[in-house]
PDB file of N, CA and C in Angstrom:
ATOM      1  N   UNK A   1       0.823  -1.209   0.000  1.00  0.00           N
ATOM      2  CA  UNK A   1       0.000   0.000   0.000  1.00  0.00           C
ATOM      3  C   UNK A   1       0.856   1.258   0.000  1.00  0.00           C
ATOM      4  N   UNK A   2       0.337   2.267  -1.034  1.00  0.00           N
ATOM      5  CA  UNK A   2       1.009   3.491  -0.567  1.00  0.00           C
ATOM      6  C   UNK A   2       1.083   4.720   0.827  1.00  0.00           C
ATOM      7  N   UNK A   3       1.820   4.703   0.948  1.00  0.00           N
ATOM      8  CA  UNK A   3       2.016   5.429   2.548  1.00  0.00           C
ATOM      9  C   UNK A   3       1.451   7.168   1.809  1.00  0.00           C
ATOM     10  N   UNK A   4       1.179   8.061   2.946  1.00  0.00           N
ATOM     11  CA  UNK A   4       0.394   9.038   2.671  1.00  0.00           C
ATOM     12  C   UNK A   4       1.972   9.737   2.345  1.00  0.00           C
ATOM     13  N   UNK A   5       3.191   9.844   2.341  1.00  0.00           N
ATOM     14  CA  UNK A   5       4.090  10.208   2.413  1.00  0.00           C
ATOM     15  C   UNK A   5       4.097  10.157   1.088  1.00  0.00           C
ATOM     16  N   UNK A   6       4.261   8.989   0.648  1.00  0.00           N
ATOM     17  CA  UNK A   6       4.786   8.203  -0.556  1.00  0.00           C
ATOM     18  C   UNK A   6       3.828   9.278  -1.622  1.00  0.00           C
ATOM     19  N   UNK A   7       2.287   9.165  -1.366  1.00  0.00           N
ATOM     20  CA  UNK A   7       1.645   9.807  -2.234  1.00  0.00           C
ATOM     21  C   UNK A   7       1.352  11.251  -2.403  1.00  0.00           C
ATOM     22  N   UNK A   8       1.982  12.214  -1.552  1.00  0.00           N
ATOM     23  CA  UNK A   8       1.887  13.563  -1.448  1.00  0.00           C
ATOM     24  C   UNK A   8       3.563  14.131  -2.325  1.00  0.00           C
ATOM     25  N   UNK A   9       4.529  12.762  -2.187  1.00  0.00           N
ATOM     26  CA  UNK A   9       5.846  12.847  -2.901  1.00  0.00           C
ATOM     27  C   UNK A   9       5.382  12.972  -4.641  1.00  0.00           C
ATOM     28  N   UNK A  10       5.078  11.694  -4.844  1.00  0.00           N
ATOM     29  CA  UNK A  10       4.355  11.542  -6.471  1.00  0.00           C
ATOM     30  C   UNK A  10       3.014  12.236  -6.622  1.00  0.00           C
ATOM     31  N   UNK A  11       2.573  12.803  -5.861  1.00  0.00           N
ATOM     32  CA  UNK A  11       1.531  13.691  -6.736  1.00  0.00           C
ATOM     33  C   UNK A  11       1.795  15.186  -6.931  1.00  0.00           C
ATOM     34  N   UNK A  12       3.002  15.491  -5.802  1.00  0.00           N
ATOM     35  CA  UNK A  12       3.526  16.732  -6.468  1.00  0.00           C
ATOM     36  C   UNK A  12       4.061  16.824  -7.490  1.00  0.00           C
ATOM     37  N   UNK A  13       5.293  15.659  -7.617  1.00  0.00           N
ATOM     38  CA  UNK A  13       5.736  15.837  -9.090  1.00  0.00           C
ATOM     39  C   UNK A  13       5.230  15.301 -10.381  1.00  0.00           C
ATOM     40  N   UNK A  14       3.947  14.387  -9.688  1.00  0.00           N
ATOM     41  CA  UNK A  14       2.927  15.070 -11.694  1.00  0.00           C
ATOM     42  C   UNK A  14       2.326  15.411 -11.405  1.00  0.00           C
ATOM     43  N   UNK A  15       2.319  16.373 -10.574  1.00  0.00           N
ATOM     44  CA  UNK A  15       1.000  17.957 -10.912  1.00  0.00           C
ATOM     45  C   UNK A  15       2.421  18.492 -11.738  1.00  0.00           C
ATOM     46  N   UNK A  16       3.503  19.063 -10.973  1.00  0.00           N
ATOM     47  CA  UNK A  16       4.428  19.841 -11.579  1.00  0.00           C
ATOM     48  C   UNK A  16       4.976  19.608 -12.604  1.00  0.00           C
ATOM     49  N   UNK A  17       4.933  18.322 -12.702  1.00  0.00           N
ATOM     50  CA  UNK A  17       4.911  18.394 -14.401  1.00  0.00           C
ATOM     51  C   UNK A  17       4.222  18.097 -15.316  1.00  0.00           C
ATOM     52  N   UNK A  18       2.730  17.998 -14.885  1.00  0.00           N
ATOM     53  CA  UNK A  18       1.711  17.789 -16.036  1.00  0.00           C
ATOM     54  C   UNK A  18       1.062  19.586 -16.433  1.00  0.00           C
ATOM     55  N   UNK A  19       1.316  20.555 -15.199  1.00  0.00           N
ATOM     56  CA  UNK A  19       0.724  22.049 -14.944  1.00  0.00           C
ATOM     57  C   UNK A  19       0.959  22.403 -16.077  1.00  0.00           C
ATOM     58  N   UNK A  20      -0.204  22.953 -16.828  1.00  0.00           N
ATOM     59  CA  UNK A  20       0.110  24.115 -18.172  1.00  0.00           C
ATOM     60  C   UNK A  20       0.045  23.178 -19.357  1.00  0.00           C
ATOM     61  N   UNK A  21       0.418  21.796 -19.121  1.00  0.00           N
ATOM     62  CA  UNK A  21       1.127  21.024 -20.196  1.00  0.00           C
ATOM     63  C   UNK A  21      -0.782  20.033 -20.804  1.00  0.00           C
ATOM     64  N   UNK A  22      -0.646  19.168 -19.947  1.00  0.00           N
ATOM     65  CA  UNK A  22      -1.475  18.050 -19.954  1.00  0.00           C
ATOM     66  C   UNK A  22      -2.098  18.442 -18.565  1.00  0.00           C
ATOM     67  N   UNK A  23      -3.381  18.869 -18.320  1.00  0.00           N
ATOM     68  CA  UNK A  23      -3.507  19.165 -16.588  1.00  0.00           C
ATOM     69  C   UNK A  23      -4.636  18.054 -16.570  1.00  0.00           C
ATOM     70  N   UNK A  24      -4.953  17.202 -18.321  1.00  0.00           N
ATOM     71  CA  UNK A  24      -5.866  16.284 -17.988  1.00  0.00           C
ATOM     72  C   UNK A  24      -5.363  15.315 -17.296  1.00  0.00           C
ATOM     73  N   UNK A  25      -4.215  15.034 -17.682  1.00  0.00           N
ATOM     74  CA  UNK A  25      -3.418  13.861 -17.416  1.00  0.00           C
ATOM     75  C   UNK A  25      -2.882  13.566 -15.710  1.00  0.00           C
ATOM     76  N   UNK A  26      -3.072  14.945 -15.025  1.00  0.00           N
ATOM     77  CA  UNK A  26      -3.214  14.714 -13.478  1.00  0.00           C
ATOM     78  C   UNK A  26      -4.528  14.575 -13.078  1.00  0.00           C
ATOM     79  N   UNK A  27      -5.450  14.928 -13.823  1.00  0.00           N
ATOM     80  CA  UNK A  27      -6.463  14.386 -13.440  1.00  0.00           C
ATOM     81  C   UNK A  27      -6.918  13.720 -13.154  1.00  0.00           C
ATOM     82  N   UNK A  28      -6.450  12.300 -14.633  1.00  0.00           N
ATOM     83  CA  UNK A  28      -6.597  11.147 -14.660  1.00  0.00           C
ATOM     84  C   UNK A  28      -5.603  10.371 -13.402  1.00  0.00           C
ATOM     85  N   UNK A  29      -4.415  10.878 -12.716  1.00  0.00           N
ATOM     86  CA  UNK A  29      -3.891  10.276 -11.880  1.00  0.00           C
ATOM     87  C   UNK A  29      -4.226  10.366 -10.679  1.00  0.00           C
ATOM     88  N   UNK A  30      -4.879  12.048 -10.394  1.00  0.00           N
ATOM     89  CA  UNK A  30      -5.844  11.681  -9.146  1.00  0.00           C
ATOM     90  C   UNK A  30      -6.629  11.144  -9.131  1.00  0.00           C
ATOM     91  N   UNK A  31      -7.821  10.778 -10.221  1.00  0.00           N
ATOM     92  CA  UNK A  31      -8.822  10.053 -10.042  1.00  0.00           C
ATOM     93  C   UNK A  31      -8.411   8.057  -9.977  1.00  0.00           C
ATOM     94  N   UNK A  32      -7.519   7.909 -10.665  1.00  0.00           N
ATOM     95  CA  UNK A  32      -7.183   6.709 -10.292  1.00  0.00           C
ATOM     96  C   UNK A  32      -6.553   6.203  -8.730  1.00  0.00           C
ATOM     97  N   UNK A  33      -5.720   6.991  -8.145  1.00  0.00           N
ATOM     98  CA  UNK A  33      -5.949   7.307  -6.790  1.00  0.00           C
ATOM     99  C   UNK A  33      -6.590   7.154  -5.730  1.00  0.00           C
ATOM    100  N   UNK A  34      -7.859   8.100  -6.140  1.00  0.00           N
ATOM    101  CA  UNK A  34      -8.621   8.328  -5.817  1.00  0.00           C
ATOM    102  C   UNK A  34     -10.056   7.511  -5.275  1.00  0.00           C
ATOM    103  N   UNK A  35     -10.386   6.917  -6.551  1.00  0.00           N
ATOM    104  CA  UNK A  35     -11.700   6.754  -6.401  1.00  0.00           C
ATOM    105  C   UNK A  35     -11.447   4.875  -6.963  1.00  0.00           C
ATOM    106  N   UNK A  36     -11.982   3.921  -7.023  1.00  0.00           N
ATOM    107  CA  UNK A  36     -11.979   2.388  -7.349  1.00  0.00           C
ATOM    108  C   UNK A  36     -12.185   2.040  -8.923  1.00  0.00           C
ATOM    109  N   UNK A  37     -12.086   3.265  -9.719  1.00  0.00           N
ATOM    110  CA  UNK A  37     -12.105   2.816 -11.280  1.00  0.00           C
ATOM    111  C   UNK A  37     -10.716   3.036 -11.931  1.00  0.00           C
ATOM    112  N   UNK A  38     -10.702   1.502 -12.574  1.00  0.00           N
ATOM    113  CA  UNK A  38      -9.355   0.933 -13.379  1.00  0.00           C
ATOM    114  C   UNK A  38      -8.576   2.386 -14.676  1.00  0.00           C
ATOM    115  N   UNK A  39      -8.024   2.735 -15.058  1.00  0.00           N
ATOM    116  CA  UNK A  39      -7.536   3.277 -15.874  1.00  0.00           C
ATOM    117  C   UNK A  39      -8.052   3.568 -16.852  1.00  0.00           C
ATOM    118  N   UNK A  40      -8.722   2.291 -17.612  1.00  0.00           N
ATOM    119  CA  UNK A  40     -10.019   2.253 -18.769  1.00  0.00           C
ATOM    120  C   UNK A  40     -10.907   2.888 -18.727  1.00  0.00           C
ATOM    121  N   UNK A  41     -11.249   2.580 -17.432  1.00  0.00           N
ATOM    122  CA  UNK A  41     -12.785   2.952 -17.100  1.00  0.00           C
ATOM    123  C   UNK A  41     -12.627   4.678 -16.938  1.00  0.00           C
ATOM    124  N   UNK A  42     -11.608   4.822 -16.560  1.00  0.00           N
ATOM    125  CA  UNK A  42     -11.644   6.161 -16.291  1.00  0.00           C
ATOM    126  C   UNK A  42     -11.336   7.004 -17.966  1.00  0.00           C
ATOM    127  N   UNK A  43     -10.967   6.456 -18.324  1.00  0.00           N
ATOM    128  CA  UNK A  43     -10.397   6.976 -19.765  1.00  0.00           C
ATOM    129  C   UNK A  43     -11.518   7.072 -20.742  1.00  0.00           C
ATOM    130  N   UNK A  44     -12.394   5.923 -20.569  1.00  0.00           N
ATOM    131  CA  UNK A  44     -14.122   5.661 -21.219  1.00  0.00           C
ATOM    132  C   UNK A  44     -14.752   6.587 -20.836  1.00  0.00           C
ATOM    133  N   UNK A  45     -14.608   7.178 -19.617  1.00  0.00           N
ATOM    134  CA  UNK A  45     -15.782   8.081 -18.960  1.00  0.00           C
ATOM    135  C   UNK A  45     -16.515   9.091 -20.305  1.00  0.00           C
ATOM    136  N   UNK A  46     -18.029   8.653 -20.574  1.00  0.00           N
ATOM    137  CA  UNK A  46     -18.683   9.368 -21.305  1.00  0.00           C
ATOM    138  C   UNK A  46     -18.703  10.772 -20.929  1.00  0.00           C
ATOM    139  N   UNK A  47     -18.670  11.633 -22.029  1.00  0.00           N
ATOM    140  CA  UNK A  47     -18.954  12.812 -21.370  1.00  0.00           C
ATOM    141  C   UNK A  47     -20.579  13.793 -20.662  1.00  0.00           C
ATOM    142  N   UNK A  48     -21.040  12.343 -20.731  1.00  0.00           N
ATOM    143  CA  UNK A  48     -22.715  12.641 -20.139  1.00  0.00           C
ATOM    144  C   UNK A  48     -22.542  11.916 -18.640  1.00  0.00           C
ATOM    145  N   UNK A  49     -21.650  11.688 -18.218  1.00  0.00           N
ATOM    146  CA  UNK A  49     -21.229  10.335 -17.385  1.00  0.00           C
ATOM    147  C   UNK A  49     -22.059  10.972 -15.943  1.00  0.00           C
ATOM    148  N   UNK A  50     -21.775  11.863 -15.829  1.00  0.00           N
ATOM    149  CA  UNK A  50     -22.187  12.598 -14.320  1.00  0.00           C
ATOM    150  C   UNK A  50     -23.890  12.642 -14.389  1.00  0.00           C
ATOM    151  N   UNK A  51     -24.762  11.415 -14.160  1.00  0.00           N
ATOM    152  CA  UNK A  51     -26.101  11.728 -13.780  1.00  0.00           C
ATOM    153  C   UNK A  51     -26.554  12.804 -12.600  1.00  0.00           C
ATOM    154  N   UNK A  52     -26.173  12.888 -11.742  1.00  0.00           N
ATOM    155  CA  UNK A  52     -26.658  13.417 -10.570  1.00  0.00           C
ATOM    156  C   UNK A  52     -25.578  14.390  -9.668  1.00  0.00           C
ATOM    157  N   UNK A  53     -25.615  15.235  -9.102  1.00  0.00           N
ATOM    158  CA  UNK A  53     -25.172  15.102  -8.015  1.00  0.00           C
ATOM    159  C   UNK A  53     -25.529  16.513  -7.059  1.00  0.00           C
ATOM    160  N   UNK A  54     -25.131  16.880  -5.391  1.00  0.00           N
ATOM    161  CA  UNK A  54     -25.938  17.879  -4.940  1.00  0.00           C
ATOM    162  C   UNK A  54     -24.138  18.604  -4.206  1.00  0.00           C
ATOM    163  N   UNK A  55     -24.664  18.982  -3.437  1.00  0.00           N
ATOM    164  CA  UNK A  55     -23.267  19.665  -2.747  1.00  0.00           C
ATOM    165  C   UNK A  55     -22.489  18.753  -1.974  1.00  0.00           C
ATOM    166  N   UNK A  56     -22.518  17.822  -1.903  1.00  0.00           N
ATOM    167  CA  UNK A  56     -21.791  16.867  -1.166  1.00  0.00           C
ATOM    168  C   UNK A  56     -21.398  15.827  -2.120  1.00  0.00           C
ATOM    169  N   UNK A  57     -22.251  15.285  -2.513  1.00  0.00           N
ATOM    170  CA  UNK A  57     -21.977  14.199  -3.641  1.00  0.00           C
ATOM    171  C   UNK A  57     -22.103  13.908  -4.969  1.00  0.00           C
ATOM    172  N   UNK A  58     -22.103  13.165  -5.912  1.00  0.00           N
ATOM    173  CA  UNK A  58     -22.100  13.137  -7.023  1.00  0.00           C
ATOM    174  C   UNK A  58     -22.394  11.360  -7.627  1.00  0.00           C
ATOM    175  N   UNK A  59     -23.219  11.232  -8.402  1.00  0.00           N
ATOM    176  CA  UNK A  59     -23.446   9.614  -9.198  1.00  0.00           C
ATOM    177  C   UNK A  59     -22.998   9.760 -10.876  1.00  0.00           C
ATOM    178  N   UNK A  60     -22.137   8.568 -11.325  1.00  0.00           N
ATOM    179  CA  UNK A  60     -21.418   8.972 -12.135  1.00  0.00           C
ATOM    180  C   UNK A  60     -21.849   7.616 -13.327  1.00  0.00           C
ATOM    181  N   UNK A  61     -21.976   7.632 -13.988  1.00  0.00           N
ATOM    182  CA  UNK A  61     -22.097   5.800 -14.648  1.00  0.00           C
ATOM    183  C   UNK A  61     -21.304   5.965 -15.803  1.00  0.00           C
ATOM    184  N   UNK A  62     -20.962   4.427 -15.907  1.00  0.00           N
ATOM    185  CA  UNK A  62     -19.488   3.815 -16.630  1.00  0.00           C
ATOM    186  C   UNK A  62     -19.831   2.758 -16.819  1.00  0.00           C
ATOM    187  N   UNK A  63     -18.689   1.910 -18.047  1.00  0.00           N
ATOM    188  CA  UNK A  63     -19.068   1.032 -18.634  1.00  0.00           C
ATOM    189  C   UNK A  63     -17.903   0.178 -17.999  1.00  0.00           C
ATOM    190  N   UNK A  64     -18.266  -0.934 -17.059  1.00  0.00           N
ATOM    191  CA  UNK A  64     -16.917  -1.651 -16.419  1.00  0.00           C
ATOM    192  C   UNK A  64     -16.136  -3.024 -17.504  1.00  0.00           C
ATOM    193  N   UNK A  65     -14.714  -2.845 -16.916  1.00  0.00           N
ATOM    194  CA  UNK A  65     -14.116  -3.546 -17.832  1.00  0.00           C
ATOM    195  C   UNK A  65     -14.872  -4.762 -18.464  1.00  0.00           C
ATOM    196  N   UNK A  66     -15.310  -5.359 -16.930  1.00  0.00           N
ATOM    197  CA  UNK A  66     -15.766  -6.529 -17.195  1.00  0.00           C
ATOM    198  C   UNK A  66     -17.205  -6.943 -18.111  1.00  0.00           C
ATOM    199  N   UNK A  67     -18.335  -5.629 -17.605  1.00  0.00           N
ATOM    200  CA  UNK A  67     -19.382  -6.037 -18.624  1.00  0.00           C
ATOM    201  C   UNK A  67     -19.324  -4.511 -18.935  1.00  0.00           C
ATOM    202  N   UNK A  68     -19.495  -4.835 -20.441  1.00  0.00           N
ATOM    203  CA  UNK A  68     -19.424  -3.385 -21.292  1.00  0.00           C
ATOM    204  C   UNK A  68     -21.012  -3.365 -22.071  1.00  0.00           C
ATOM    205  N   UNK A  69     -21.972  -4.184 -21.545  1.00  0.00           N
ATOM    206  CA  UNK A  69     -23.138  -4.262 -22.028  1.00  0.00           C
ATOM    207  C   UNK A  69     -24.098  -3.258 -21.240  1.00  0.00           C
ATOM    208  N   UNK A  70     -23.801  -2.954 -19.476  1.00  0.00           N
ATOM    209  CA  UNK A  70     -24.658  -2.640 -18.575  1.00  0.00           C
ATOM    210  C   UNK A  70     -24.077  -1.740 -17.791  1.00  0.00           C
ATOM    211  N   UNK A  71     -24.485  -0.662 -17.879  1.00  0.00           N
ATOM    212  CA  UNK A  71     -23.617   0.561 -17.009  1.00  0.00           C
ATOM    213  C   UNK A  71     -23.946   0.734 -15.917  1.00  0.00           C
ATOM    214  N   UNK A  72     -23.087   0.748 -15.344  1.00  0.00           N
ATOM    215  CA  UNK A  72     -22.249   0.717 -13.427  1.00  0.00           C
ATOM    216  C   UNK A  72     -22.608   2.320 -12.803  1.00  0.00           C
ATOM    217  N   UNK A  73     -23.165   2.256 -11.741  1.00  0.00           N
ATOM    218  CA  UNK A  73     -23.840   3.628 -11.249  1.00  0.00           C
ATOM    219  C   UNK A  73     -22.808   3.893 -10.037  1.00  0.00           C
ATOM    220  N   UNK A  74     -21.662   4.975  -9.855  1.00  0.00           N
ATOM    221  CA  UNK A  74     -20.994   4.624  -8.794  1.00  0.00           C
ATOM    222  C   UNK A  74     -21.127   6.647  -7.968  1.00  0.00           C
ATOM    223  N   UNK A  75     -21.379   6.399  -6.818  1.00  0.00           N
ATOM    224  CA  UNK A  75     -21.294   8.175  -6.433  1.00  0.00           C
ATOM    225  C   UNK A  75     -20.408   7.947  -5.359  1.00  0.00           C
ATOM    226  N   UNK A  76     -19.557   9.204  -5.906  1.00  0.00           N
ATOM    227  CA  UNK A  76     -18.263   9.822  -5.242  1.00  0.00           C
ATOM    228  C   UNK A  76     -18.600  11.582  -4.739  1.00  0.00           C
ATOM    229  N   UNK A  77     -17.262  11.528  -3.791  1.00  0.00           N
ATOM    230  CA  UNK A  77     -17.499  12.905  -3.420  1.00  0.00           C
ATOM    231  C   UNK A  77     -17.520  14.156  -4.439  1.00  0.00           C
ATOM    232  N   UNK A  78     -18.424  15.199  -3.605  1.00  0.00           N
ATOM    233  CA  UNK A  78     -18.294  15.936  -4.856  1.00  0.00           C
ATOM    234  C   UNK A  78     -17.666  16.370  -5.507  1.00  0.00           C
ATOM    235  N   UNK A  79     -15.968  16.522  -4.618  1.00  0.00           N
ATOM    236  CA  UNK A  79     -14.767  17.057  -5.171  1.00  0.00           C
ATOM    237  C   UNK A  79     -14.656  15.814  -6.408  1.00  0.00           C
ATOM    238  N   UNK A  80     -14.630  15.100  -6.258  1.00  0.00           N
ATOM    239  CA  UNK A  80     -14.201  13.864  -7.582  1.00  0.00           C
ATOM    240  C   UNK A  80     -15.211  14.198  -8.310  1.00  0.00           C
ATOM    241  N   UNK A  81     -16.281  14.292  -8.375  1.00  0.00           N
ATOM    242  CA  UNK A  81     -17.146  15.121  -9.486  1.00  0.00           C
ATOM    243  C   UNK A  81     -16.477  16.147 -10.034  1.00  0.00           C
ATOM    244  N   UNK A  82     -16.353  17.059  -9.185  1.00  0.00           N
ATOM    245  CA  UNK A  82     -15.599  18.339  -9.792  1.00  0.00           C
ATOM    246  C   UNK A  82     -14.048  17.990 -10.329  1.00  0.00           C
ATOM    247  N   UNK A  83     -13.466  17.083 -10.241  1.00  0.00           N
ATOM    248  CA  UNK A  83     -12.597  16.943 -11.059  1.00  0.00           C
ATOM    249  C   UNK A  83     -12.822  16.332 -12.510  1.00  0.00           C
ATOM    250  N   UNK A  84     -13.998  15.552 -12.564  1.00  0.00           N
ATOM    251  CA  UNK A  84     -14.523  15.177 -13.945  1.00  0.00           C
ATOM    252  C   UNK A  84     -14.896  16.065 -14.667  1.00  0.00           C
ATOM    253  N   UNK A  85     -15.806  16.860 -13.936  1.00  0.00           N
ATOM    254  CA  UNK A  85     -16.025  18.246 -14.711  1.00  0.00           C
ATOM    255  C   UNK A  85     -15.189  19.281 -15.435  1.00  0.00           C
ATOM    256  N   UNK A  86     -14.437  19.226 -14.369  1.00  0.00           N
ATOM    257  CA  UNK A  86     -12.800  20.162 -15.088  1.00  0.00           C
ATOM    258  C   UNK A  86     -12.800  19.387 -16.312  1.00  0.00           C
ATOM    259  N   UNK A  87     -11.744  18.175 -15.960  1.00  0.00           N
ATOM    260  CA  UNK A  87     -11.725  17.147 -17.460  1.00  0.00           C
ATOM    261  C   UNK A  87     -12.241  17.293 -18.729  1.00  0.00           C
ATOM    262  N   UNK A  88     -13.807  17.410 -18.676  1.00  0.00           N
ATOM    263  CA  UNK A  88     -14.685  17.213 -19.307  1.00  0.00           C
ATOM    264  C   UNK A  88     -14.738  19.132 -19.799  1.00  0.00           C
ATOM    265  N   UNK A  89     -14.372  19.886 -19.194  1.00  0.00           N
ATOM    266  CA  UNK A  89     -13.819  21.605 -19.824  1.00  0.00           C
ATOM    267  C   UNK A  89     -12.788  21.037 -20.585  1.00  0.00           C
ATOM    268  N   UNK A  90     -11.549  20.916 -19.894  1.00  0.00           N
ATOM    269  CA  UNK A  90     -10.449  21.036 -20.523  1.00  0.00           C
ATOM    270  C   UNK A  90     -10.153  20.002 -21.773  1.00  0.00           C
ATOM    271  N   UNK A  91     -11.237  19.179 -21.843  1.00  0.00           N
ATOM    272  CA  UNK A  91     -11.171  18.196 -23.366  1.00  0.00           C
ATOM    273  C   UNK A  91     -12.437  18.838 -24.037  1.00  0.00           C
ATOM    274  N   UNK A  92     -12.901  19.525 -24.452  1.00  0.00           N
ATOM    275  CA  UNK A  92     -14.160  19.994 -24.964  1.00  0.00           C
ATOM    276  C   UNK A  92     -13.520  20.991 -26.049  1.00  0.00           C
ATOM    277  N   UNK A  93     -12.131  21.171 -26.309  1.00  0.00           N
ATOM    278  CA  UNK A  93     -11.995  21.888 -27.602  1.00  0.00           C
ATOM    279  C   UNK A  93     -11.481  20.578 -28.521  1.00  0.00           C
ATOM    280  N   UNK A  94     -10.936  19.684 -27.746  1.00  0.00           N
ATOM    281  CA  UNK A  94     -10.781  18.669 -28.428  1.00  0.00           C
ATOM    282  C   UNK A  94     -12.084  17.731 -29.595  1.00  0.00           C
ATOM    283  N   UNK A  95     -13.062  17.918 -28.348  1.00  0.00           N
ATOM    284  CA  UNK A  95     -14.649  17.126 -28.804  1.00  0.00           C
ATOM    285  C   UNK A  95     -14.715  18.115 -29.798  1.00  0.00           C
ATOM    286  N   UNK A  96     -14.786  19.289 -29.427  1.00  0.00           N
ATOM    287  CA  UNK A  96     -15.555  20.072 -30.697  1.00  0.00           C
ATOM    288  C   UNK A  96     -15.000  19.907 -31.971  1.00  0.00           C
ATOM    289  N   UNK A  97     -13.953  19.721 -32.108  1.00  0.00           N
ATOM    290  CA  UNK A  97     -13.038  19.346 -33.535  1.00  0.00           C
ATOM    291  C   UNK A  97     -13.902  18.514 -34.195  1.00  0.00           C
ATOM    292  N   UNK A  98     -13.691  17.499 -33.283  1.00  0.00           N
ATOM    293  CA  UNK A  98     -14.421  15.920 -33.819  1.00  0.00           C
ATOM    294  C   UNK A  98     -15.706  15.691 -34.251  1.00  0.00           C
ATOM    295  N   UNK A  99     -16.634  16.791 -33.945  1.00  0.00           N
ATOM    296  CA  UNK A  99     -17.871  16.567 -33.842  1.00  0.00           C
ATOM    297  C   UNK A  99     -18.602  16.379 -34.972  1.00  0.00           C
TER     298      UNK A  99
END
């Protein structure tokens, strides 16, 4: 297990070096961290993904590795919401290209 030491060491130095650059890409490392979804899953996250949420919390649904037929309803704090949300700003000039 990582010691709280261990993880305040490595998350300074990729914030500091993802800042300005990729700030999705710390995103994606706090939320893996963070919250019980695999790398994929977090990378899949639809951008409608956030059903619900109020000032405290947030319900999010995803398609899990294992069944990709039936989507997984999982609520996290609201700060982990609000980091999807960022995400979901800071890739939205990307979407718009594509659209």
């Amino acid at each position: 297990p990582m010691t709280v030491e261990d993880f305040n060491i490595i998350n300074s130095t990729f914030y500091n070096k993802t800042r300005g650059k990729r700030e999705e890409l710390y995103i994606l490392f706090k939320l893996s961290i963070l919250t019980k979804l695999r790398p994929g899953e977090l990378i899949n996250l639809e951008r409608n993904c956030i059903v619900s949420k109020n000032d405290y919390f947030g319900t999010i649904s995803y398609y899990s590795k294992t069944n990709s037929k039936e989507k997984i309803f999982a609520t996290f704090p609201i700060d982990i919401i609000r980091e999807i949300e960022h995400a979901i700003d800071l890739t939205y000039p990307s979407f718009k290209i594509h659209l």
